[in-house]
Protein backbone atom coordinates (compact mmCIF):
# COMPACT_ATOMS: atom_id res chain seq x y z
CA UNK A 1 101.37 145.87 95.47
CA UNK A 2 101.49 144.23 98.81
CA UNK A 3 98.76 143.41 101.39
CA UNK A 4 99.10 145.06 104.39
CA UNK A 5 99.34 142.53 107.32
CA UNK A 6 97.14 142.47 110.01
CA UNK A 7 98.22 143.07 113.48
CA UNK A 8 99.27 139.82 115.09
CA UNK A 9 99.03 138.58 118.65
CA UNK A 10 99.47 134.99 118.58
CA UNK A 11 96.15 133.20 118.46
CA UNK A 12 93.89 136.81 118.67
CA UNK A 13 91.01 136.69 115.97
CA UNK A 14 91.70 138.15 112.66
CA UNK A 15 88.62 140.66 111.25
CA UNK A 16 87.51 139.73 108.39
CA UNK A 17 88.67 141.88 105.38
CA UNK A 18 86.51 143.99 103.12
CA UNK A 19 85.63 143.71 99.53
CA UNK A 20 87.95 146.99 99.22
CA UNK A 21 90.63 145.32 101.04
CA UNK A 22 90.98 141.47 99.84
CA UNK A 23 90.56 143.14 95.73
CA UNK A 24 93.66 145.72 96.41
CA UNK A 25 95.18 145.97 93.44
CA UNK A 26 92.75 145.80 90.62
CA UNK A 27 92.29 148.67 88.50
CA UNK A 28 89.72 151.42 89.55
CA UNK A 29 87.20 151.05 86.99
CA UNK A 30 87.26 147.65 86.67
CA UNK A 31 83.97 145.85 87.17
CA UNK A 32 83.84 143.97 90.35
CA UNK A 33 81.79 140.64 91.60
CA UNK A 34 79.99 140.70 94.72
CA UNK A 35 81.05 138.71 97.60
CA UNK A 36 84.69 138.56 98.98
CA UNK A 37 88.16 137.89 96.77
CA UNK A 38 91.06 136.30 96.86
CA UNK A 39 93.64 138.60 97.80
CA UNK A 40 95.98 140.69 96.09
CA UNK A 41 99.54 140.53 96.63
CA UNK A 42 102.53 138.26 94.71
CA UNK A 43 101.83 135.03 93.56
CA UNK A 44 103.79 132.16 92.47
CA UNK A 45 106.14 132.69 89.39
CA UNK A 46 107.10 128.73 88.98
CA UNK A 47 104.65 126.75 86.64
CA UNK A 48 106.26 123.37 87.16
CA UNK A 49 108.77 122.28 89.77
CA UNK A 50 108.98 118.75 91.10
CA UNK A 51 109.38 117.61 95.26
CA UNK A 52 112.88 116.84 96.11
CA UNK A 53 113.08 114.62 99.21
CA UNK A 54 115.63 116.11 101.21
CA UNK A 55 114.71 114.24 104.68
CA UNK A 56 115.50 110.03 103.35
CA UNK A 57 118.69 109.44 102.14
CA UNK A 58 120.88 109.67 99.87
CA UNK A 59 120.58 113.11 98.27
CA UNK A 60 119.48 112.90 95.35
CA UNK A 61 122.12 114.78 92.52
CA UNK A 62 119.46 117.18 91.68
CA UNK A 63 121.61 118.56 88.28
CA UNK A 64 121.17 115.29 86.24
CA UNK A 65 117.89 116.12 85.73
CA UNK A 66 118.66 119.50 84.75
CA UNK A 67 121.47 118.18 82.82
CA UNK A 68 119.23 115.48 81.40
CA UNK A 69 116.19 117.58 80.54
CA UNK A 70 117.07 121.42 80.71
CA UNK A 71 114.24 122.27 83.64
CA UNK A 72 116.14 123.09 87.04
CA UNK A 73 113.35 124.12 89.17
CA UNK A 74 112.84 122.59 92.01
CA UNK A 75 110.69 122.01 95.65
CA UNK A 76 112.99 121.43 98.32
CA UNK A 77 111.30 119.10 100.90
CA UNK A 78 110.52 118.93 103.93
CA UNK A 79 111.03 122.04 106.46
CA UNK A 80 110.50 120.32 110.01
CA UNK A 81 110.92 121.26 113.94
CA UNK A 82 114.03 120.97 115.25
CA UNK A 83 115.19 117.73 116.57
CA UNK A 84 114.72 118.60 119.97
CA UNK A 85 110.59 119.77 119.23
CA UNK A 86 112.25 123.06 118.76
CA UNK A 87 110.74 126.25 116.52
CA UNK A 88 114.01 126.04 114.98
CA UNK A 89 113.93 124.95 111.17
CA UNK A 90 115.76 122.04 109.87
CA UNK A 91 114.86 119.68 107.01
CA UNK A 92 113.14 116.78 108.30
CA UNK A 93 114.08 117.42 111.74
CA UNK A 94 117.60 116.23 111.72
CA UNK A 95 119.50 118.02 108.92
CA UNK A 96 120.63 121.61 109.43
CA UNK A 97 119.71 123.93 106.76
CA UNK A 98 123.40 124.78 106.01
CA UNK A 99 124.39 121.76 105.56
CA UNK A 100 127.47 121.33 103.23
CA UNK A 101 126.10 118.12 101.06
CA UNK A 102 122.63 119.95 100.56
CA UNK A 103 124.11 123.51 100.09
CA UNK A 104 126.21 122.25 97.36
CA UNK A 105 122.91 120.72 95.40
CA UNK A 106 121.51 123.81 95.52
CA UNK A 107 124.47 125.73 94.15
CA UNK A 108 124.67 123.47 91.41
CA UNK A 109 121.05 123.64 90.38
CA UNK A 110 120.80 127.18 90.98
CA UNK A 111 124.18 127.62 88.37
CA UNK A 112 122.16 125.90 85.72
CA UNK A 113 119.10 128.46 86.25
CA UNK A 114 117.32 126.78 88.48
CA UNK A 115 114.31 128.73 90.96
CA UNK A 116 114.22 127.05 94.78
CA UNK A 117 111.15 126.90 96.50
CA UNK A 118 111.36 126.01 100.12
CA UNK A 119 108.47 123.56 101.51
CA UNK A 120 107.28 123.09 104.99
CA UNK A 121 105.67 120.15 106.56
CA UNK A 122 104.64 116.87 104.74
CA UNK A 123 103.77 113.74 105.81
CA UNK A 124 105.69 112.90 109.06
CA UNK A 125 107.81 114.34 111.41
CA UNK A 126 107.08 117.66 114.44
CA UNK A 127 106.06 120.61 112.52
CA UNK A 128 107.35 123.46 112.56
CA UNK A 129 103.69 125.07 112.65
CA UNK A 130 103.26 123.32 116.01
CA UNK A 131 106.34 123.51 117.49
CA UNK A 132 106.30 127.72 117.24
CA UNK A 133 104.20 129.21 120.03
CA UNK A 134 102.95 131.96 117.90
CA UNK A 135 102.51 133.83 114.36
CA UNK A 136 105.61 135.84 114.79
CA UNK A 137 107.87 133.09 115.64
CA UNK A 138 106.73 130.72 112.87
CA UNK A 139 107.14 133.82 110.33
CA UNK A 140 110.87 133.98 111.69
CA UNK A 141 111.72 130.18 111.14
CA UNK A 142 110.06 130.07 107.70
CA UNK A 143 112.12 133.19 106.99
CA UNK A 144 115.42 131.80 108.67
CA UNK A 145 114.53 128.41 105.98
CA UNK A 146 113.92 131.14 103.44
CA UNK A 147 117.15 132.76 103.65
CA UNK A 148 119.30 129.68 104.04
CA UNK A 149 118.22 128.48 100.48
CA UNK A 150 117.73 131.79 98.94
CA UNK A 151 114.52 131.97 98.17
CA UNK A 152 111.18 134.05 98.02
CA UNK A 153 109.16 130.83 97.49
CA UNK A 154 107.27 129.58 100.66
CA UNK A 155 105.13 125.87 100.51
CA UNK A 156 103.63 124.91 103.70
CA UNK A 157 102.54 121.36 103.20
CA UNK A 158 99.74 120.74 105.54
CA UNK A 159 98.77 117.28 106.53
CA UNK A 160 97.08 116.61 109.44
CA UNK A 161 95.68 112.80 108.60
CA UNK A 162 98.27 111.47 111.12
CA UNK A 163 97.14 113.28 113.86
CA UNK A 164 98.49 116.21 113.76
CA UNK A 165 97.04 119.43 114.93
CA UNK A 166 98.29 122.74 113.52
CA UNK A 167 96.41 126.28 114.05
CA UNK A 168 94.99 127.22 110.63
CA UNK A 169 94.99 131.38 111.84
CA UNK A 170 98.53 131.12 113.61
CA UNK A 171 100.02 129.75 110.10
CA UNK A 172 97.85 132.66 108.23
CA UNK A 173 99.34 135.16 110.07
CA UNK A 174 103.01 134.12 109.82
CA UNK A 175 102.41 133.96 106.01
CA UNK A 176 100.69 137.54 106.15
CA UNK A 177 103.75 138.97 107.96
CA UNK A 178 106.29 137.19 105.50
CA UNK A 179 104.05 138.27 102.56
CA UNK A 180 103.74 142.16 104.16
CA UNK A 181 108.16 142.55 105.13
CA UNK A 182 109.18 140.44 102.39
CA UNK A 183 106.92 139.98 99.90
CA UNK A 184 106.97 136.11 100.02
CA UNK A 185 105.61 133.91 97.44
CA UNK A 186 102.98 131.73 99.04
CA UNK A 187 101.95 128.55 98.07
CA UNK A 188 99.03 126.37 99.76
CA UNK A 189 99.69 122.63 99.54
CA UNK A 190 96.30 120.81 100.34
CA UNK A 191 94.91 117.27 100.83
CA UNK A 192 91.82 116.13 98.65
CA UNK A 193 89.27 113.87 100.34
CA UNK A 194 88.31 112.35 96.75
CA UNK A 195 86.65 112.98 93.46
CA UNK A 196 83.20 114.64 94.66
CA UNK A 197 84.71 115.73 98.41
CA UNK A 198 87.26 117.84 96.83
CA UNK A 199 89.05 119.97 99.05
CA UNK A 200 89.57 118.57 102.95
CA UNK A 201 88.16 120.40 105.86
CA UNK A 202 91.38 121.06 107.29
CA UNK A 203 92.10 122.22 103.29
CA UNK A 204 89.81 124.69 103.39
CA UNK A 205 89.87 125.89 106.73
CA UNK A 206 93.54 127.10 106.04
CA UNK A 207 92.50 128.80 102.94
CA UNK A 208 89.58 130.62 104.50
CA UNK A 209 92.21 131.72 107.39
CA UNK A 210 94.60 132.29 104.52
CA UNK A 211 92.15 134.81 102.68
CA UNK A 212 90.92 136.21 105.96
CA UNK A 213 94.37 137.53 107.01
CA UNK A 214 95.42 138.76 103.84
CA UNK A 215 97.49 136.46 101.83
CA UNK A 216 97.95 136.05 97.85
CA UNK A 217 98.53 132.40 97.38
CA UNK A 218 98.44 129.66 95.21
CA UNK A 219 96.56 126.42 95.92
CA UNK A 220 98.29 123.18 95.54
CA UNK A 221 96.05 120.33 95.18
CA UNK A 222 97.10 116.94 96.25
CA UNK A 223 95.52 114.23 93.94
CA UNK A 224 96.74 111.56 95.40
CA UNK A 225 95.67 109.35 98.46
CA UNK A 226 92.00 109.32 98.33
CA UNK A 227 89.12 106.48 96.88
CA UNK A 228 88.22 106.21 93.90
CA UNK A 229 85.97 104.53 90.90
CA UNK A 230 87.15 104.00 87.26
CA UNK A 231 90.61 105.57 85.80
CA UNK A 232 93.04 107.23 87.81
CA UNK A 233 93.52 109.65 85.39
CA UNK A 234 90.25 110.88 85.33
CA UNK A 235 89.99 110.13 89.02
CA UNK A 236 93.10 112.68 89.62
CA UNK A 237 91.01 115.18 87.24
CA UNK A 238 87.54 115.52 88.97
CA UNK A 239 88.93 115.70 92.28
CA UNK A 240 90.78 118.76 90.86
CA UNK A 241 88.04 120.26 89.12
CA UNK A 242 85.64 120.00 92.38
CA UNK A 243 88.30 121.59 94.33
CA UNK A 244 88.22 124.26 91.79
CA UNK A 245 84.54 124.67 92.38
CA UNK A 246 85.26 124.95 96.05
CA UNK A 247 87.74 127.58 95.86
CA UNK A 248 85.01 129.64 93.18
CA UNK A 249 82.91 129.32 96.18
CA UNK A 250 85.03 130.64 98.88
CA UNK A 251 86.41 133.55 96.27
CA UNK A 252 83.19 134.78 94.66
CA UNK A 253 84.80 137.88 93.64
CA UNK A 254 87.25 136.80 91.99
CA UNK A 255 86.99 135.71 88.18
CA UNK A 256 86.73 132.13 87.46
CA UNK A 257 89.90 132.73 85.36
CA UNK A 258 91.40 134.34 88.54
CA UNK A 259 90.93 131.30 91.14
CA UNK A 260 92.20 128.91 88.21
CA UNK A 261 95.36 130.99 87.99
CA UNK A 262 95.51 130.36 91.63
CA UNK A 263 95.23 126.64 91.38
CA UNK A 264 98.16 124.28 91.37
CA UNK A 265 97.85 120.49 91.26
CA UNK A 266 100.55 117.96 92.22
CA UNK A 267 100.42 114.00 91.50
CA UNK A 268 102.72 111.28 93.00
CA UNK A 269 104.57 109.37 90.10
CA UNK A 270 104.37 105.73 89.44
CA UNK A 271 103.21 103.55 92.30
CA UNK A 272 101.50 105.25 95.16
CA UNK A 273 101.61 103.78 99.02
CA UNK A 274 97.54 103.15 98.30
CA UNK A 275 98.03 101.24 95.71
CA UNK A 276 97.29 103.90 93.17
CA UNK A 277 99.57 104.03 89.83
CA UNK A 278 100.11 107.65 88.10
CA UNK A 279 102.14 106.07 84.11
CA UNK A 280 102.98 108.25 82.39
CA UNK A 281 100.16 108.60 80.25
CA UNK A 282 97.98 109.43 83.53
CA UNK A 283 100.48 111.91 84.30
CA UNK A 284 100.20 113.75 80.52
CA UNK A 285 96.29 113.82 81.09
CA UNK A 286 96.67 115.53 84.46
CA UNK A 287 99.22 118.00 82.61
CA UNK A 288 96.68 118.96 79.34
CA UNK A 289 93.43 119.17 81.56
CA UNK A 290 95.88 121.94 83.94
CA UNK A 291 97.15 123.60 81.12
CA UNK A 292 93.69 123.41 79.17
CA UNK A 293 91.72 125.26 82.27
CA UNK A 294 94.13 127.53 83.11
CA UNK A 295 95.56 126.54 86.13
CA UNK A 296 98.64 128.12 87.62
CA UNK A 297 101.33 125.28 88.27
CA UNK A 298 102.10 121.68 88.24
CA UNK A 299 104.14 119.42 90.67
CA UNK A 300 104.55 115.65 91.31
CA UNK A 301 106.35 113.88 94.57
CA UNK A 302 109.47 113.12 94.21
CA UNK A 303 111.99 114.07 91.99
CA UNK A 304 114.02 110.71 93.15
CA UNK A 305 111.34 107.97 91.89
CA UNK A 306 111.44 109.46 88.23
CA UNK A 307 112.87 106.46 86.81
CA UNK A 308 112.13 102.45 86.32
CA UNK A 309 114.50 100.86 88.19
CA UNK A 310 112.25 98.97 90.00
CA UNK A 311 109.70 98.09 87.90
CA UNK A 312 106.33 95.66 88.63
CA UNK A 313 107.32 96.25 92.61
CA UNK A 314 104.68 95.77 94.70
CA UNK A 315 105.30 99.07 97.26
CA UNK A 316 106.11 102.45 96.76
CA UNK A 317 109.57 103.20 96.93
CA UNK A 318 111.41 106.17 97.39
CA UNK A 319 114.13 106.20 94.55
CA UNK A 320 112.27 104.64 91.70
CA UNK A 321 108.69 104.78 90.35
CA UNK A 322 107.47 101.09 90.45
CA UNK A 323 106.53 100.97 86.69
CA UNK A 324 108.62 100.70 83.25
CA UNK A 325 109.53 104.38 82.40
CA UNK A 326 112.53 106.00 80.60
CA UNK A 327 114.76 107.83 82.45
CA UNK A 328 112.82 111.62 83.63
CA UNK A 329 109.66 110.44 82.29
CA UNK A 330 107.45 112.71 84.23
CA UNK A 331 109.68 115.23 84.37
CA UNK A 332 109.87 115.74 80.62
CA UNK A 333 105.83 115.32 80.55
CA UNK A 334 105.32 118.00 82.87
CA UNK A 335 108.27 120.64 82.03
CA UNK A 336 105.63 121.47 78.78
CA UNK A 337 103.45 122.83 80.81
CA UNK A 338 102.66 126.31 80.36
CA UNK A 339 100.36 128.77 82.92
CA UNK A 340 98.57 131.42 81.88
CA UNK A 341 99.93 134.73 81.09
């Protein structure tokens, strides 16, 4: 069943929805929690799929991994304004969406089974969110992105540590109307301020818009970036886990169970840019604790540093992890994952 999108005007204030309204879909004599839920609609199928940096060059030849490992799903970053500031979609503001070299990636991955999801935003470049005057427009470019790759998959990547400012309710209601005409999948990707913080304020103002106006999504959380005392591992856990306890919070209608279906949480392989390292064995206790509370999907940025050829560098690079790692370390580690029925 799909929620019904509200009426949008641009930057006009959404109502908030009723208890009747945000738990559409649940069977009639099913008991219900007081307080508002997250709402109904269609949710992520993918349980794992890494990043693929589309926006710093070369393309990366997506199939050997699928080749190498059997998983061809896949994140397709990042959506971005046109060159020119434009609310015209491109991937990282200088590639067109049609382009021949990237088409013919995704042709190849998608004929060995692979499931695109198309991401928006990241960590630099003119966002789209900004760069569209209003809800309706924004909806239109994420669906023009949509339709270029094939996909029903939608990730808007919001970062806005840079500088940035984006209107939370202006990208809630483009997602409601893409949820509402096309049934979009909707995925959330959020920063985490650190281990007790949990979820940003910019984090969970978007997902309070996002619940306000109506739209089923998953949560992606970000554990990466942020201070930290003791492992990394564990580090990467709590942070999760708090978030978790945030989003309970904001949905206290919906089941535990429920928001932790709802919950995704991505990691950045190998040597971060703040001097954080994810091995591999950080990156298998991220995947059991997921899989062991139920959470909905796993990620990790970028599909292009899941090797060693660089090992004991001092920076984070962009085609190699930094550490001594086989060949599609991570990617092996996190393709067993398994969500919840």
């Amino acid at each position: 069943m799909l929620v019904t999108a509200p009426v949008v005007t641009g930057e006009t204030p959404t109502p908030q929805p009723t208890l009747t309204e945000v738990t559409a879909g649940s069977t009639a004599d099913a008991p219900r929690r007081p307080g508002v839920a997250a709402p109904a609609g269609p949710l992520p199928a993918v349980a794992f799929a890494p990043y693929v940096d589309l926006t710093t060059p070369p393309l990366p030849a997506m199939t050997d991994m699928a080749d190498a490992t059997g998983h061809a799903d896949v994140v397709l970053a990042f959506v971005l304004a046109g060159a020119d500031g434009s609310c015209a979609p491109t991937w990282g503001g200088t590639t067109a969406l049609r382009d021949p070299a990237v088409m013919a990636r995704i042709a190849g991955l998608r004929a060995r089974g692979g499931r695109m999801t198309v991401s928006s935003g990241g960590a630099l470049g003119d966002y789209l969110e900004k760069a569209c005057p209003d809800a309706p427009s924004l909806a239109r470019a994420y669906a023009t992105a949509l339709d270029a790759v094939g996909s029903d998959h939608l990730d808007v990547d919001v970062e806005t540590d840079r500088g940035r400012t984006v209107s939370s309710q202006r990208i809630a209601e483009a997602l409601a109307l893409l949820q509402h005409q096309r049934g979009t999948r909707v995925t959330l990707t959020v920063q985490i301020d650190g281990v007790s913080e949990g979820l940003s304020e910019d984090a969970r103002d978007l997902v309070q818009a996002a619940t306000t106006a109506g739209v089923a999504a998953r949560v992606n959380l970000m554990v990466m970036n942020f201070e930290y005392q003791g492992a990394w591992a564990d580090a990467m856990i709590g942070a999760a886990r708090s978030a978790v306890g945030q989003l309970e919070a904001m949905w206290p209608g919906s089941e535990p169970a429920d928001v932790r279906r709802r919950t995704g949480i991505t990691f950045m392989l190998g040597r971060n840019d703040m001097d954080m390292t994810t091995t591999p064995d950080d990156a298998r206790a991220v995947v059991d604790d997921a899989r062991g509370n139920g959470y909905g999907g796993v990620g990790f940025w970028a599909l292009a540093r899941d090797n060693g050829s660089c090992p004991d560098t001092e920076d984070e690079a962009d085609d190699c992890s930094g550490i001594e790692q086989e060949p599609w370390a991570f990617t092996r580690i996190a393709q067993g994952f398994t969500a919840p029925a």
